[in-house]
C-alpha atoms as a PDB file:
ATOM      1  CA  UNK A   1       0.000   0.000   0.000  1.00  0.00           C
ATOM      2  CA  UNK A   2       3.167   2.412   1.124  1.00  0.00           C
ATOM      3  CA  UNK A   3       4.809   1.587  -2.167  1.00  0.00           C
ATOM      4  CA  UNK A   4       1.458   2.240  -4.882  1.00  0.00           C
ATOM      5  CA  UNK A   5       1.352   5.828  -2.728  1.00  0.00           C
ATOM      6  CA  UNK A   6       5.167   6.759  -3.479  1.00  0.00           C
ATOM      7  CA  UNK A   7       4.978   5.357  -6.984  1.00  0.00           C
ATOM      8  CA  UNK A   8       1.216   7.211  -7.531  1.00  0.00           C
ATOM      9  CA  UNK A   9       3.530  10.791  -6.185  1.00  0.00           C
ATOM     10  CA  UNK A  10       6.597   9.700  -8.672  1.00  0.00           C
ATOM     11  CA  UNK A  11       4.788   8.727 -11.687  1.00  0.00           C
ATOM     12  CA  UNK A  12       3.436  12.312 -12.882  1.00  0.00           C
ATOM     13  CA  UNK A  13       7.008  13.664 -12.553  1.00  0.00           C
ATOM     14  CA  UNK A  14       9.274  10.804 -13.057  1.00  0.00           C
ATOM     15  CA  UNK A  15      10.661  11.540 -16.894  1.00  0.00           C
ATOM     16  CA  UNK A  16      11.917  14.777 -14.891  1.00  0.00           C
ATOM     17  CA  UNK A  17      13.652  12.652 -11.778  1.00  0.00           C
ATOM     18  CA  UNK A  18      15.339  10.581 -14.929  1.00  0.00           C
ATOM     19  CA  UNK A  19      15.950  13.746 -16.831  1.00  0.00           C
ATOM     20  CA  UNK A  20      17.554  14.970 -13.552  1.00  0.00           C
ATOM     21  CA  UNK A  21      19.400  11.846 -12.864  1.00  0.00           C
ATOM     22  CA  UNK A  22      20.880  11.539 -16.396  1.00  0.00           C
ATOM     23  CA  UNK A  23      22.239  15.491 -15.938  1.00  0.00           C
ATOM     24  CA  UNK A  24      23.472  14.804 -12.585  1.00  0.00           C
ATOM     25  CA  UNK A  25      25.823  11.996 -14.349  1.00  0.00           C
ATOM     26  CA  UNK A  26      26.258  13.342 -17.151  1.00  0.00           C
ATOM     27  CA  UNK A  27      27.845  16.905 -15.222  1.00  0.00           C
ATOM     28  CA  UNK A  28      30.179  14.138 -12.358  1.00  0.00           C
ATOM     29  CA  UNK A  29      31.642  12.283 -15.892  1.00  0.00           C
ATOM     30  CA  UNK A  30      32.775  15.632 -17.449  1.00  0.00           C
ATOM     31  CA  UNK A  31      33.207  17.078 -13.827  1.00  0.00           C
ATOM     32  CA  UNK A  32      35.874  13.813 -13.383  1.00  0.00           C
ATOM     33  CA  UNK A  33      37.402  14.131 -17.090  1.00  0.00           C
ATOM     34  CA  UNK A  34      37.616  18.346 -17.644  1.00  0.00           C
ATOM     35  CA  UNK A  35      38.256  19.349 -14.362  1.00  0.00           C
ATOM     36  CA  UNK A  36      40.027  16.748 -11.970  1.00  0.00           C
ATOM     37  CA  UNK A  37      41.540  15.329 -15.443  1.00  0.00           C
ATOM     38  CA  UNK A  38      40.926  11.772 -15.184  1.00  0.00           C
ATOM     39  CA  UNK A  39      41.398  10.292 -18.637  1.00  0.00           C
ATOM     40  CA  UNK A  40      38.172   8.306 -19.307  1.00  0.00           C
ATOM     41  CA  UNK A  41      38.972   4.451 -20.112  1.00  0.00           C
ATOM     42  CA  UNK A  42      37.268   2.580 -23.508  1.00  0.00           C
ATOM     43  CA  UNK A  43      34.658   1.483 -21.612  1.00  0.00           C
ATOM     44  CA  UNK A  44      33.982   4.829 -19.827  1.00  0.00           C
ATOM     45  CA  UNK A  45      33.584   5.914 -23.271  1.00  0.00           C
ATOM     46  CA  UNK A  46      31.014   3.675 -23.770  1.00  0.00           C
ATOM     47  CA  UNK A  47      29.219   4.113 -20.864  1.00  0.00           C
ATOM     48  CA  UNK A  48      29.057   7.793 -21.693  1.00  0.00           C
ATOM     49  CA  UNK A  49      27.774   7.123 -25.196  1.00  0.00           C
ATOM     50  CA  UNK A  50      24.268   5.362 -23.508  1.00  0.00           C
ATOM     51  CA  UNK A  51      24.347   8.037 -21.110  1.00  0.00           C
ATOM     52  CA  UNK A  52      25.214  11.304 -22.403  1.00  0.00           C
ATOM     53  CA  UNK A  53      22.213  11.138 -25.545  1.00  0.00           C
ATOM     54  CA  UNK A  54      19.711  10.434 -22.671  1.00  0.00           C
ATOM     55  CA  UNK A  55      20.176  13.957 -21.042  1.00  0.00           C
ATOM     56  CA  UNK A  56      18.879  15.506 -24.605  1.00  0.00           C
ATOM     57  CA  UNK A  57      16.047  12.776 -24.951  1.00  0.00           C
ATOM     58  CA  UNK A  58      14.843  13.094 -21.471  1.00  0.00           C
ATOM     59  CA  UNK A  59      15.022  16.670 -21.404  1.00  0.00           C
ATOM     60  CA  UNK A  60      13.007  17.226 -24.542  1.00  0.00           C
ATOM     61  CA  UNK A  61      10.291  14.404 -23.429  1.00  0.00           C
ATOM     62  CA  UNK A  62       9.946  15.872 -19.802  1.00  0.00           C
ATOM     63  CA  UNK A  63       9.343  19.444 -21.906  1.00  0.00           C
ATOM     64  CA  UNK A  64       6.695  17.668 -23.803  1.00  0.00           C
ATOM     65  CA  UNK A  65       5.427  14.655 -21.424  1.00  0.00           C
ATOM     66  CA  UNK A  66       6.092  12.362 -23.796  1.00  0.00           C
ATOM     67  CA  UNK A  67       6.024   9.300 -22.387  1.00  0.00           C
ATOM     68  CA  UNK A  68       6.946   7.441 -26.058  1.00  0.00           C
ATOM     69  CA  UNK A  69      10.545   7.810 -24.935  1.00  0.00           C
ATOM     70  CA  UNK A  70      10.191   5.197 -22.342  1.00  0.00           C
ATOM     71  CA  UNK A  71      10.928   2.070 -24.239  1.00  0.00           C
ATOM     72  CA  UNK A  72      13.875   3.836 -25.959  1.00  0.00           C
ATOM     73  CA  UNK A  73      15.566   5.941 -22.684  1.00  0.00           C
ATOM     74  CA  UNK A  74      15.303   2.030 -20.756  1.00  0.00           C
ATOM     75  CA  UNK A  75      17.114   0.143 -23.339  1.00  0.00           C
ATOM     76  CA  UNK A  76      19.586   3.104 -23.653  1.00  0.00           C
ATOM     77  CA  UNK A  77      20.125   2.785 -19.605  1.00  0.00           C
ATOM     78  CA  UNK A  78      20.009  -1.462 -19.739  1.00  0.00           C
ATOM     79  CA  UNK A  79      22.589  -1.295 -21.882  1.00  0.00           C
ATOM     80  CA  UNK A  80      24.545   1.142 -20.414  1.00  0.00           C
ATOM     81  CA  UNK A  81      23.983  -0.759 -17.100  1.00  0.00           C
ATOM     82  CA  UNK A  82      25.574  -3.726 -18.514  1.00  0.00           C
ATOM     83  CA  UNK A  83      28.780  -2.297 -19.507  1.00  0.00           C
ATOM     84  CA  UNK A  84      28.895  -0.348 -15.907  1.00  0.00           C
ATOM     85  CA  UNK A  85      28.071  -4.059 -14.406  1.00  0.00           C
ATOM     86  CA  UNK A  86      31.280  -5.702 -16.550  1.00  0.00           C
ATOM     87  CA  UNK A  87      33.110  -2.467 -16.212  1.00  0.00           C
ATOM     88  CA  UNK A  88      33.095  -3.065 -11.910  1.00  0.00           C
ATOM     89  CA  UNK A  89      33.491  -6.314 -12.429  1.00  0.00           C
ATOM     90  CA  UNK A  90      36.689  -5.928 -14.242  1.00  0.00           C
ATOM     91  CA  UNK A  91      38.060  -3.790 -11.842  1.00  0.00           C
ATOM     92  CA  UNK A  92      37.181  -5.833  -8.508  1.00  0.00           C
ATOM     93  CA  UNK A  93      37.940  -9.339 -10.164  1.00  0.00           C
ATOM     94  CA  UNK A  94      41.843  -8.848 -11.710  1.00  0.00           C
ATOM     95  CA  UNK A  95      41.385 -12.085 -13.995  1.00  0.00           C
ATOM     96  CA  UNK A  96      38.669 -10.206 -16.248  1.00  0.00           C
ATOM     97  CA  UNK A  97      41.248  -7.563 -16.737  1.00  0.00           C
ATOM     98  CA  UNK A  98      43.600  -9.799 -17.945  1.00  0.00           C
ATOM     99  CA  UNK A  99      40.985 -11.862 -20.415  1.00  0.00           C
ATOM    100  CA  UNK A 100      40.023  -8.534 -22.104  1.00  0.00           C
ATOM    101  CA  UNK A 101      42.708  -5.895 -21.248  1.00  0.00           C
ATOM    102  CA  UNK A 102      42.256  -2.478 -22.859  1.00  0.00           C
ATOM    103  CA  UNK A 103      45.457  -1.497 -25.233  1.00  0.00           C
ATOM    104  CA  UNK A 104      44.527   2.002 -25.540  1.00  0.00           C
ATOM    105  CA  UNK A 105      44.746   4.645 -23.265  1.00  0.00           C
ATOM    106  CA  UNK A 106      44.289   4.353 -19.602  1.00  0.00           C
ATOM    107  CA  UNK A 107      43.869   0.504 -18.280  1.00  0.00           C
ATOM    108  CA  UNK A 108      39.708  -0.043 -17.836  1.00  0.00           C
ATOM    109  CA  UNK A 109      40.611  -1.379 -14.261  1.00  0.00           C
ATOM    110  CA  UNK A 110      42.514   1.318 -13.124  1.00  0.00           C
ATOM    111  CA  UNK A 111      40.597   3.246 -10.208  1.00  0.00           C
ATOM    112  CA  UNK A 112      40.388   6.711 -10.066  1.00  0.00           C
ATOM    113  CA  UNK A 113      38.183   6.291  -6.855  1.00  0.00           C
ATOM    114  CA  UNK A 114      37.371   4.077  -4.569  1.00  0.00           C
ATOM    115  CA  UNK A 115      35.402   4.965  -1.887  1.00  0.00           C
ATOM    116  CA  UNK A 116      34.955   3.211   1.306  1.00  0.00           C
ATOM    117  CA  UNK A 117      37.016   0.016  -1.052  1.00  0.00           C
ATOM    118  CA  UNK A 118      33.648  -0.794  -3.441  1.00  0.00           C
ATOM    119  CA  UNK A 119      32.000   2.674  -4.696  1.00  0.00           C
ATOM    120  CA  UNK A 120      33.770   3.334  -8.102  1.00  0.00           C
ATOM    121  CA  UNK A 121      33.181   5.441 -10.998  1.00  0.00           C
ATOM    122  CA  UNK A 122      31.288   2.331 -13.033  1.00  0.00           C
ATOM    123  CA  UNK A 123      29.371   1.223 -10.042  1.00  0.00           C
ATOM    124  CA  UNK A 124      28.153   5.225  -9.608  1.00  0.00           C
ATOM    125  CA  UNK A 125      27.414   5.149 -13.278  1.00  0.00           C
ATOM    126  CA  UNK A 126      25.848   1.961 -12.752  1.00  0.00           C
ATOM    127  CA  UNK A 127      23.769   3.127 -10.353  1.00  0.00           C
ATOM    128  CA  UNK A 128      22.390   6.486 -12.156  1.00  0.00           C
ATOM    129  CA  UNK A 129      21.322   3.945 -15.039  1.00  0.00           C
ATOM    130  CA  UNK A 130      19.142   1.885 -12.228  1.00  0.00           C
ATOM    131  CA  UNK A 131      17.649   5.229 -10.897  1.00  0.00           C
ATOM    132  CA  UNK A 132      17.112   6.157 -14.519  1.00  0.00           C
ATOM    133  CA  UNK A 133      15.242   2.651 -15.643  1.00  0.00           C
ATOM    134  CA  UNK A 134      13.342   2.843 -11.897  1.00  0.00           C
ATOM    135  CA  UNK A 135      12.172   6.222 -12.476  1.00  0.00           C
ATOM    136  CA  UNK A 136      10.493   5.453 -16.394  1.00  0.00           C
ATOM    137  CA  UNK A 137       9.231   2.424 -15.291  1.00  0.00           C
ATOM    138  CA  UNK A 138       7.223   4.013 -12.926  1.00  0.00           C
ATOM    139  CA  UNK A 139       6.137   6.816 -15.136  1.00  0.00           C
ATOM    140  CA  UNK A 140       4.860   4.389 -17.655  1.00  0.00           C
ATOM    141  CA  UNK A 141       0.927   4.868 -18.622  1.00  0.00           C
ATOM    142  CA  UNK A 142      -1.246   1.971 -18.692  1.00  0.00           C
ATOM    143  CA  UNK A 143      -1.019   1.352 -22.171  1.00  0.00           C
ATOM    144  CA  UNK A 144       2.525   1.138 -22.062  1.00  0.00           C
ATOM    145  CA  UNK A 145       2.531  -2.274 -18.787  1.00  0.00           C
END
């Protein structure tokens, strides 16, 4: 009963909470790379290609209420959460590193941070991609379950 009441006060605003989510990570990645000057690994990269598009699509369908984008913002942010899951994984289990090694740039399990010895900058980007897929599937319409 608790839960239907949070998810009926989310659901008219929750392409906003993703939009917000998605600029929130979007602003840390280029805080980390353009200010501290962390060079972003290859699979950084590709965690900021599934993210970084989502700040534009979100934006303009929280302008709108289009709630279309759903379908299209989740499989953006599953994706993305999959690389941020192998991403961690490579850099807390050191045999994945060596079975797929990156040979450009910086190493992909080199740690700029580790907070606390388990918060990283993949699981934090892994985590913004959960809030992001929680948020639209609450916001979903009827016709859309």
């Amino acid at each position: 009963m608790e839960g239907n009441r949070f998810i009926a006060f989310i659901k008219p605003y929750s392409l906003y909470f993703a939009w917000i989510v998605s600029l929130i990570a979007t602003g840390g990645s280029l805080y980390l790379s353009e200010v501290m000057h962390y060079e972003p690994c290859r699979l950084c990269w590709f965690q900021r290609i599934f993210m970084y598009p989502e700040v534009i699509l979100l934006g303009i369908a929280s302008y709108k209420n289009d709630r279309k984008i759903i379908p299209y913002a989740v499989t953006l942010s599953a994706i993305g959460g999959c690389i941020s899951i192998y991403h961690y994984a490579e850099q807390k289990i050191p045999a994945l590193a060596n079975a797929l090694p990156c040979k450009v740039g910086i190493p992909c399990n080199f740690d700029y941070l580790n907070w606390f010895g388990f918060i990283t900058i993949p699981l934090l980007a892994l985590i913004a991609f959960i809030f992001i897929i929680a948020f639209l599937l609450m916001g979903r319409t009827e016709a859309q379950q």
